[in-house]
PDB file of N, CA and C in Angstrom:
ATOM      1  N   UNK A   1       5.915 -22.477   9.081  1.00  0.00           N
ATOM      2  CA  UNK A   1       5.623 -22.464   7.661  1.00  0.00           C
ATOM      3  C   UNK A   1       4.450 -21.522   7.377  1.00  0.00           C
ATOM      4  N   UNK A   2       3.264 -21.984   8.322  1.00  0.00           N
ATOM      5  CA  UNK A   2       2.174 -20.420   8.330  1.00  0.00           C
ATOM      6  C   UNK A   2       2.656 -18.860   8.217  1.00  0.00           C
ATOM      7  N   UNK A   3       3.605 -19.185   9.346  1.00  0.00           N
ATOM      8  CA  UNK A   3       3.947 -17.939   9.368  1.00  0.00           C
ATOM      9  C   UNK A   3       4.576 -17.070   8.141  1.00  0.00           C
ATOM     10  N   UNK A   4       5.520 -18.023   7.838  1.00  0.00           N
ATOM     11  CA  UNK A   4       6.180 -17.313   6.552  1.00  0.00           C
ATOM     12  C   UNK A   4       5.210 -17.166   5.687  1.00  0.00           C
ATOM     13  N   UNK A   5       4.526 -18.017   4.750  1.00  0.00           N
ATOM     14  CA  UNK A   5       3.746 -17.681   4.237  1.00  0.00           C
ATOM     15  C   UNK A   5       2.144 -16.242   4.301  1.00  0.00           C
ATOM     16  N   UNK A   6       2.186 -16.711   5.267  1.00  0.00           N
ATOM     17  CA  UNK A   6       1.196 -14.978   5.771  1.00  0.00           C
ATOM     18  C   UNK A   6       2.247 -14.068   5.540  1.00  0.00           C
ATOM     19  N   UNK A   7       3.260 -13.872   6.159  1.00  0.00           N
ATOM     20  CA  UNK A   7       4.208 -12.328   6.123  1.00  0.00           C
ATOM     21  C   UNK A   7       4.599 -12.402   4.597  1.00  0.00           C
ATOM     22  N   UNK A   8       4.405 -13.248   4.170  1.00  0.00           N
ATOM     23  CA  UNK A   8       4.945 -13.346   2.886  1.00  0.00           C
ATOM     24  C   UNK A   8       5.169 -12.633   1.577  1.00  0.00           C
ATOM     25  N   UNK A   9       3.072 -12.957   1.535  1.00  0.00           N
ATOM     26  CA  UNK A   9       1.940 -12.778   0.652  1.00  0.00           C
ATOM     27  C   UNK A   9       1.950 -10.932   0.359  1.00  0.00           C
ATOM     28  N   UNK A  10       1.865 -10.386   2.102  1.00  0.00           N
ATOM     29  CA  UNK A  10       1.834  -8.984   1.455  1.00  0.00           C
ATOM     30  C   UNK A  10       3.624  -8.623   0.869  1.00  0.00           C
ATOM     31  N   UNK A  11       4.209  -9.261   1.150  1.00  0.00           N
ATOM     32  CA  UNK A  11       5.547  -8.976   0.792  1.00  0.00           C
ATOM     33  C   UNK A  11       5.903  -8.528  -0.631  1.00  0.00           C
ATOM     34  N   UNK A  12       5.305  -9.582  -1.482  1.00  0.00           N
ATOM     35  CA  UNK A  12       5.124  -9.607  -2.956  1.00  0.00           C
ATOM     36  C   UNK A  12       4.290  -8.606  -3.725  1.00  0.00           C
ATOM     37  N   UNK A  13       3.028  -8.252  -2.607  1.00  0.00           N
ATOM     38  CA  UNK A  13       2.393  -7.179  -3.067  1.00  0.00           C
ATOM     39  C   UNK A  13       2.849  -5.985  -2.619  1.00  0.00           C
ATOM     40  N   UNK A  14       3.622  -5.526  -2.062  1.00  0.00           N
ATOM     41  CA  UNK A  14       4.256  -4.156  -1.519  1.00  0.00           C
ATOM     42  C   UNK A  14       5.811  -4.456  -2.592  1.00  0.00           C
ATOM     43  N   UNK A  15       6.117  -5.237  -2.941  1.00  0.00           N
ATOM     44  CA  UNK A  15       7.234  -5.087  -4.086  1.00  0.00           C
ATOM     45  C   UNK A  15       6.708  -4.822  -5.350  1.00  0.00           C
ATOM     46  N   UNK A  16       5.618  -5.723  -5.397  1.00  0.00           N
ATOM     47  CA  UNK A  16       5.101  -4.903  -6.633  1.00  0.00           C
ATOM     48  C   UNK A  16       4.702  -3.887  -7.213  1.00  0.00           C
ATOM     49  N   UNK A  17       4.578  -3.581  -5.898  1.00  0.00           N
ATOM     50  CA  UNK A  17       3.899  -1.473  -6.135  1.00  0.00           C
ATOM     51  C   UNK A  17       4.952  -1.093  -6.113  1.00  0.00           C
ATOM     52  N   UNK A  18       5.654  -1.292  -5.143  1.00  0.00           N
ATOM     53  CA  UNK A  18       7.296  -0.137  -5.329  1.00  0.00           C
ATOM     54  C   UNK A  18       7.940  -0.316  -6.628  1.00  0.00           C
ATOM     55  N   UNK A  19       7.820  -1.295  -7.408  1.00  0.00           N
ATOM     56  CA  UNK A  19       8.915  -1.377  -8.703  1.00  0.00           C
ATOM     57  C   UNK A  19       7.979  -1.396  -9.883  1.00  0.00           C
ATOM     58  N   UNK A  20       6.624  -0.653  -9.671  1.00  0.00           N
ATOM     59  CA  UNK A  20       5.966  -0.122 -10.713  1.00  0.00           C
ATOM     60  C   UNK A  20       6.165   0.914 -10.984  1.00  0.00           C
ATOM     61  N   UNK A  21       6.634   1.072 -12.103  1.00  0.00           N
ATOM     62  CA  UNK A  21       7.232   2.805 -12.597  1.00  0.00           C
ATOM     63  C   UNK A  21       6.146   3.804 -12.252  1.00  0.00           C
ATOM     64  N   UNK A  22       6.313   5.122 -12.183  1.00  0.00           N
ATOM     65  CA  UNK A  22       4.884   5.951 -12.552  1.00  0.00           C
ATOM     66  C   UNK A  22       5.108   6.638 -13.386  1.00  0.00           C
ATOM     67  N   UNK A  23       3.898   6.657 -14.404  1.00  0.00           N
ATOM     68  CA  UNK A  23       3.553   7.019 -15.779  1.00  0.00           C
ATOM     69  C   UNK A  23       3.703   8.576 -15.836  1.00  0.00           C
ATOM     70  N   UNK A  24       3.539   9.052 -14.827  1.00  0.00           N
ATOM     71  CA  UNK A  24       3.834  10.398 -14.901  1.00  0.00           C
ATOM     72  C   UNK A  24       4.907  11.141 -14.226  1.00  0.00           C
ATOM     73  N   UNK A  25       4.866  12.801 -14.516  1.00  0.00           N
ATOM     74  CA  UNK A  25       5.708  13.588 -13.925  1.00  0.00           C
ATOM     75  C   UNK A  25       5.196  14.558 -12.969  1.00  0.00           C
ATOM     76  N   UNK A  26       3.741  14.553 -12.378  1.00  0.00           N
ATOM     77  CA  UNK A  26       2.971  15.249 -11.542  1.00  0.00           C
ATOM     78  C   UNK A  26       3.315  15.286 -10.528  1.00  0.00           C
ATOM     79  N   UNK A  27       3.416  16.839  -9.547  1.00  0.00           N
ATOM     80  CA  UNK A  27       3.672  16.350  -8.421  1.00  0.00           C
ATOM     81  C   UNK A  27       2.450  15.836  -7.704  1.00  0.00           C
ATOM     82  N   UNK A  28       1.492  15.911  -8.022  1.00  0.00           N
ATOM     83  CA  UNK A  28       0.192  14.936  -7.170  1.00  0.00           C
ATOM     84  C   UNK A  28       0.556  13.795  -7.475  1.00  0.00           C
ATOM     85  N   UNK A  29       0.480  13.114  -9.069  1.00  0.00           N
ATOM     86  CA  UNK A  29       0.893  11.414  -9.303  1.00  0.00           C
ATOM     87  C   UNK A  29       2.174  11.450  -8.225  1.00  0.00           C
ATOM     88  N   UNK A  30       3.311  11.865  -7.999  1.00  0.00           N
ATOM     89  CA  UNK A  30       4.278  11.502  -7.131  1.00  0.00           C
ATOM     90  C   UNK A  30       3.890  11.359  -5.472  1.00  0.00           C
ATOM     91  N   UNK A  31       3.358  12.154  -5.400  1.00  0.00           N
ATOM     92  CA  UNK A  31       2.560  12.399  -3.938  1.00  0.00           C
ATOM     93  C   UNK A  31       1.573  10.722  -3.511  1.00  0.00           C
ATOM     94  N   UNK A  32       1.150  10.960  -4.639  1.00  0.00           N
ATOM     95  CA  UNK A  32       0.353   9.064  -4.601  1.00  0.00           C
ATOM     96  C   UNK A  32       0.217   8.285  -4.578  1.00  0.00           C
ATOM     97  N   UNK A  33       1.898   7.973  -5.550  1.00  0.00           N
ATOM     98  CA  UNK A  33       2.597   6.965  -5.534  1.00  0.00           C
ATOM     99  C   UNK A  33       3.072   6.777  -3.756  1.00  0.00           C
ATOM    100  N   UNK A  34       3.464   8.157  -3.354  1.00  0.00           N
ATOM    101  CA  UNK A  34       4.244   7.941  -2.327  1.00  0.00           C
ATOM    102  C   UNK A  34       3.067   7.135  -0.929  1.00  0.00           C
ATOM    103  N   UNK A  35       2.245   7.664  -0.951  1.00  0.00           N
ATOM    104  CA  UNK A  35       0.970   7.281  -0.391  1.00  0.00           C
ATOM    105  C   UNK A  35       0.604   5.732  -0.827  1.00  0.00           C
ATOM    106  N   UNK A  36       0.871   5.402  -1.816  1.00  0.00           N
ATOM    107  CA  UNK A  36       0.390   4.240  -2.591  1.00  0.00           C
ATOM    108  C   UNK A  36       1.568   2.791  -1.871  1.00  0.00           C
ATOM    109  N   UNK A  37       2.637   3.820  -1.829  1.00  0.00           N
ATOM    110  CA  UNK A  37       3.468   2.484  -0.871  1.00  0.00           C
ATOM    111  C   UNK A  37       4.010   2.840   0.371  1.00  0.00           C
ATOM    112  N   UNK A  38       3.718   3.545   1.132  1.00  0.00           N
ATOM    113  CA  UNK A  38       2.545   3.901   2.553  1.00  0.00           C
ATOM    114  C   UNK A  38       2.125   2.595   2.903  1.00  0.00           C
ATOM    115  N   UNK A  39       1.122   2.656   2.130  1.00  0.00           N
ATOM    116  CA  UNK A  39      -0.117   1.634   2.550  1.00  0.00           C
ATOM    117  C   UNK A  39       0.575   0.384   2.093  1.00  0.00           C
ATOM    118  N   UNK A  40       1.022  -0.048   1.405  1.00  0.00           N
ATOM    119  CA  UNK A  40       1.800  -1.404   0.779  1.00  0.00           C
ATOM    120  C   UNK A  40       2.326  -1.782   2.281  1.00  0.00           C
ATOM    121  N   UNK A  41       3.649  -0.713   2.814  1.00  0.00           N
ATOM    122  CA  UNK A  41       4.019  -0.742   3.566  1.00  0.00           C
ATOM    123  C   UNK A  41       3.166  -1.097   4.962  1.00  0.00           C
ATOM    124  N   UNK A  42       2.308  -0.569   5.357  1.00  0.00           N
ATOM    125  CA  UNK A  42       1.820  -0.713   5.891  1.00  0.00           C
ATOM    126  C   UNK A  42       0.846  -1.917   6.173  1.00  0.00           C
ATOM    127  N   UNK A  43       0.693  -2.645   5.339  1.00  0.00           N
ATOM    128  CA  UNK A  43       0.022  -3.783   5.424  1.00  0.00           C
ATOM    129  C   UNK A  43       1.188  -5.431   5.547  1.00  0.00           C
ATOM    130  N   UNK A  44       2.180  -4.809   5.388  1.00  0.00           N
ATOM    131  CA  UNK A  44       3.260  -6.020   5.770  1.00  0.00           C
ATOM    132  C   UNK A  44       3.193  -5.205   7.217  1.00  0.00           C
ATOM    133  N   UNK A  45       3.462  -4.125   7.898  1.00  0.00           N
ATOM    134  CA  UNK A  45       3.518  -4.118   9.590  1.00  0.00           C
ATOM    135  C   UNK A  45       2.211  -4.643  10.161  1.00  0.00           C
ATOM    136  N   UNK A  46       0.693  -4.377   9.407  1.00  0.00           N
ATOM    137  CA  UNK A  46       0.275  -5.513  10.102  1.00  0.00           C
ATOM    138  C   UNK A  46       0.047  -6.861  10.159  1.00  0.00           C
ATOM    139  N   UNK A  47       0.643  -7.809   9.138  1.00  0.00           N
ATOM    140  CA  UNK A  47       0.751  -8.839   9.724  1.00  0.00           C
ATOM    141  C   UNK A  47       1.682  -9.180  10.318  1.00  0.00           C
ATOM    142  N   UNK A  48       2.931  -8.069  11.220  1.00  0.00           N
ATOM    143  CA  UNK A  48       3.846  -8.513  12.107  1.00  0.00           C
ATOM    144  C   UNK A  48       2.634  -8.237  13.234  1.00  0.00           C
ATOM    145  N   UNK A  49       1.849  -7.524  12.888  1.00  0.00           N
ATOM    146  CA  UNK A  49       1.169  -6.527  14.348  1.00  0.00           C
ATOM    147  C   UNK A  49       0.227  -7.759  14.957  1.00  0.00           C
ATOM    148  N   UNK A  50      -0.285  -8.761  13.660  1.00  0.00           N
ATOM    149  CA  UNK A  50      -1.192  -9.890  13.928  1.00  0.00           C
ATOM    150  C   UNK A  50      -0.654 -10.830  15.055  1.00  0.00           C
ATOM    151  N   UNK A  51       0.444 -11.366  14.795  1.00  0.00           N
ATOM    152  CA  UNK A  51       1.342 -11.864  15.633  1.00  0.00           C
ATOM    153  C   UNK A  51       1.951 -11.441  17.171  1.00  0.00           C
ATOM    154  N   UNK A  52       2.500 -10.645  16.677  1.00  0.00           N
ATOM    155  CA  UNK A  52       2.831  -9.727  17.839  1.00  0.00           C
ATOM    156  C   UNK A  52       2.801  -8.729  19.178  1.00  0.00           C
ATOM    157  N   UNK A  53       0.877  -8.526  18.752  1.00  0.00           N
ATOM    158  CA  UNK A  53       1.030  -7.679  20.031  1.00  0.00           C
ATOM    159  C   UNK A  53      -0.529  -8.513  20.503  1.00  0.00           C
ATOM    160  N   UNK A  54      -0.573  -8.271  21.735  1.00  0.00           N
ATOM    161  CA  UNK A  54      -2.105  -8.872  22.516  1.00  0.00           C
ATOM    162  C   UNK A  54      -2.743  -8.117  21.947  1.00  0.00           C
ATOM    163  N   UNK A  55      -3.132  -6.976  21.612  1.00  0.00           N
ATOM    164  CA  UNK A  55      -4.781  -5.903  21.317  1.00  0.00           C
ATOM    165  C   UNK A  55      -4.900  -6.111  20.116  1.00  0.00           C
ATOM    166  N   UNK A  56      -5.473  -5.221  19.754  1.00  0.00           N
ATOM    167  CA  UNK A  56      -6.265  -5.326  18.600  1.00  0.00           C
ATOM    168  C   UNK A  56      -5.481  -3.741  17.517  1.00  0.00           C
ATOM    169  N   UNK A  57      -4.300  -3.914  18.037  1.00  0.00           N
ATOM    170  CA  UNK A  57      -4.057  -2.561  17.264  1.00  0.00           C
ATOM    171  C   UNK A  57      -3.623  -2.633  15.873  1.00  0.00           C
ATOM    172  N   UNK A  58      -3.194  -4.203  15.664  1.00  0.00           N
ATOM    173  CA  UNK A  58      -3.031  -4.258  14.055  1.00  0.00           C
ATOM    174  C   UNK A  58      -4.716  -3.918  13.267  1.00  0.00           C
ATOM    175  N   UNK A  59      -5.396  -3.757  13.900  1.00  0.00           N
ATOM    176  CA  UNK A  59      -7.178  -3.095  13.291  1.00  0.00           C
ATOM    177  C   UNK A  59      -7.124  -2.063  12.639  1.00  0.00           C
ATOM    178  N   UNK A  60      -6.257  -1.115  13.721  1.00  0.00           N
ATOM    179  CA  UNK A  60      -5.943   0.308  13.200  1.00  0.00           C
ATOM    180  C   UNK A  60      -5.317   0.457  12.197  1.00  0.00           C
ATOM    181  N   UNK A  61      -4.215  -0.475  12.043  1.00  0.00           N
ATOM    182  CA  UNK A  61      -2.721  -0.019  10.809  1.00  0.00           C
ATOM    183  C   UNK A  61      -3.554  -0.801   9.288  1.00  0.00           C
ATOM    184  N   UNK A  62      -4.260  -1.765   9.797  1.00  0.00           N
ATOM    185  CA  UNK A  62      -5.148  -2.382   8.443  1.00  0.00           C
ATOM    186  C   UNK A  62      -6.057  -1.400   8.076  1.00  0.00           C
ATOM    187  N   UNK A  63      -6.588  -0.843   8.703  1.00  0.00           N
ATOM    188  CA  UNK A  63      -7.547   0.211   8.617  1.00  0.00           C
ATOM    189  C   UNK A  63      -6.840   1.368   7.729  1.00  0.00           C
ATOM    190  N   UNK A  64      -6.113   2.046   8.544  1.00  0.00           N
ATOM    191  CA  UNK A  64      -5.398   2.674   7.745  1.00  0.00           C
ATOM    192  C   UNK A  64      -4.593   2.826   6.321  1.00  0.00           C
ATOM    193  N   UNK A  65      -4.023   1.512   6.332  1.00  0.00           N
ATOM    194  CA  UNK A  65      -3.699   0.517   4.937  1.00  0.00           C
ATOM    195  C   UNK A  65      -4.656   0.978   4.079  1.00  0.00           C
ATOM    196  N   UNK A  66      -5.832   0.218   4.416  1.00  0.00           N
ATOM    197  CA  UNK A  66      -6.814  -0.298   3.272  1.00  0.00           C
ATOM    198  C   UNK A  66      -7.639   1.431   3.009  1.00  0.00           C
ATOM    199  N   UNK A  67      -6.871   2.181   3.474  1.00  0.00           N
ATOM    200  CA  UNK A  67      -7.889   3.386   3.314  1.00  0.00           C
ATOM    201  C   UNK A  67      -6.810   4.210   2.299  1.00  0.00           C
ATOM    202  N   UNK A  68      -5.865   3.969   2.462  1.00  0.00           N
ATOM    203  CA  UNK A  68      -4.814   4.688   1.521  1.00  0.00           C
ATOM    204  C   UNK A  68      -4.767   3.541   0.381  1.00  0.00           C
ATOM    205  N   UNK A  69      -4.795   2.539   0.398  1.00  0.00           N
ATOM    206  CA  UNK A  69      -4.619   2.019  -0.856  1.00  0.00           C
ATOM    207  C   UNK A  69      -5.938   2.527  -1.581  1.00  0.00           C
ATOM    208  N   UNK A  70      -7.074   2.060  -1.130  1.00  0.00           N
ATOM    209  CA  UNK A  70      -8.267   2.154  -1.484  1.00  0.00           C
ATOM    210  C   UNK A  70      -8.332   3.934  -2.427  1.00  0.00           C
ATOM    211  N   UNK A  71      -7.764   4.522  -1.678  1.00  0.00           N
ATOM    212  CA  UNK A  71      -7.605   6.095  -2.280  1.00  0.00           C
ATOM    213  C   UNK A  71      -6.884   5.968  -3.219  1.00  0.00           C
ATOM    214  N   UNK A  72      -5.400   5.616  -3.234  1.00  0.00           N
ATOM    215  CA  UNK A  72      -4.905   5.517  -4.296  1.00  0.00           C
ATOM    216  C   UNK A  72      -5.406   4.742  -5.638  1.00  0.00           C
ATOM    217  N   UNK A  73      -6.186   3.354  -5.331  1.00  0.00           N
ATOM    218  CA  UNK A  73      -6.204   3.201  -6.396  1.00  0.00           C
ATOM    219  C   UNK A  73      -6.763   3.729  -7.624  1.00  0.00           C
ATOM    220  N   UNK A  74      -8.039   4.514  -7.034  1.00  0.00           N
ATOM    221  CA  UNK A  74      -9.065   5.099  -7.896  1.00  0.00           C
ATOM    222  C   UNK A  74      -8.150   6.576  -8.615  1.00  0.00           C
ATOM    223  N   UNK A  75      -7.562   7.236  -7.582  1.00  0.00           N
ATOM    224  CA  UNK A  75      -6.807   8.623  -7.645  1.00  0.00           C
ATOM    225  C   UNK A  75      -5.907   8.305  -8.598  1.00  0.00           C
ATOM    226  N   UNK A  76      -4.827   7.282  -8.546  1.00  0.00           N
ATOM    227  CA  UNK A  76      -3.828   7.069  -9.880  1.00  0.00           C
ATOM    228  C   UNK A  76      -4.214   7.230 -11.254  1.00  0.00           C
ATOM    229  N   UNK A  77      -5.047   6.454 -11.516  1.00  0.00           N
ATOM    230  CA  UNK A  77      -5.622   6.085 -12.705  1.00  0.00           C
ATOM    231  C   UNK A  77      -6.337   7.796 -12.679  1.00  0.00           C
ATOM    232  N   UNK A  78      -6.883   8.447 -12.315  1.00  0.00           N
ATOM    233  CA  UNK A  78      -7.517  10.141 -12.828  1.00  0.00           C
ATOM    234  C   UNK A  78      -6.325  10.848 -13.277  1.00  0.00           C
ATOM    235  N   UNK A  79      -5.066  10.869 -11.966  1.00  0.00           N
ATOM    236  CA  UNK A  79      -4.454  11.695 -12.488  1.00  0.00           C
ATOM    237  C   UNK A  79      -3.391  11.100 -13.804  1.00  0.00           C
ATOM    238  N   UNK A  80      -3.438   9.898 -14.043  1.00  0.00           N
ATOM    239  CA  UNK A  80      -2.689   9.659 -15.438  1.00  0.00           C
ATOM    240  C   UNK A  80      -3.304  10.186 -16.505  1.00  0.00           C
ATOM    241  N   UNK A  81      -4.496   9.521 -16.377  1.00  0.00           N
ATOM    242  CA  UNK A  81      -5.940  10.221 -17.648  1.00  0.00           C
ATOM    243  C   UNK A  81      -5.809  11.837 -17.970  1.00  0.00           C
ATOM    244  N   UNK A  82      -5.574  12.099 -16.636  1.00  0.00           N
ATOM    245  CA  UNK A  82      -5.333  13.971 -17.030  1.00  0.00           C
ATOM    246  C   UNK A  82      -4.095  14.138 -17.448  1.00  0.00           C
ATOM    247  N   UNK A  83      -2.605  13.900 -17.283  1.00  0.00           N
ATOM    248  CA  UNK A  83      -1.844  14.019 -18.082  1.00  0.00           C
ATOM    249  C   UNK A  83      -2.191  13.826 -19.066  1.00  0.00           C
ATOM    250  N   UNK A  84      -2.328  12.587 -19.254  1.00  0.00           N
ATOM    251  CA  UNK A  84      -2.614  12.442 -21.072  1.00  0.00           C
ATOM    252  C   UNK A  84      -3.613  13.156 -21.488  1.00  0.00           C
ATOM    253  N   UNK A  85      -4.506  13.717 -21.266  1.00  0.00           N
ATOM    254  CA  UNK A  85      -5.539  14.383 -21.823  1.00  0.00           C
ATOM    255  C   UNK A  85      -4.623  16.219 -22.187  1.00  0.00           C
TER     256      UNK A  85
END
């Protein structure tokens, strides 16, 4: 029941990014988006990685995750503002 629930949680949040439209027609906004669920993605492989392997390498893929989301989130929101501007 843990289990499901942990793999779950990011489940809902990596669907939610993928079936958020994007506001624009940029190829950077597209590029970001694509990056933006990357990292979505990437944060459901590590909580298989939590489970699954002896080391510590789900560190890396969270790491990585949280560094592309973290980019995207701030980066989306500029380049919409500049379309519309």
């Amino acid at each position: 029941m843990l289990l499901t629930y942990i793999l779950s949680e990011p489940d809902f949040f990596a669907l939610a990014q993928v079936n958020t439209p994007v506001k624009g027609k940029g190829k950077t906004l597209k590029r970001l988006r694509v990056q933006q669920i990357f990292g979505a993605l990437a944060l459901i492989l590590t909580g298989a990685f939590m489970f699954t392997t002896r080391g510590n390498e789900w560190i890396a893929c969270l790491t990585i995750a949280a560094i592309l989301e973290l980019y995207t989130a701030f980066r989306i929101p500029q380049e919409e503002e500049k379309e519309r501007a």
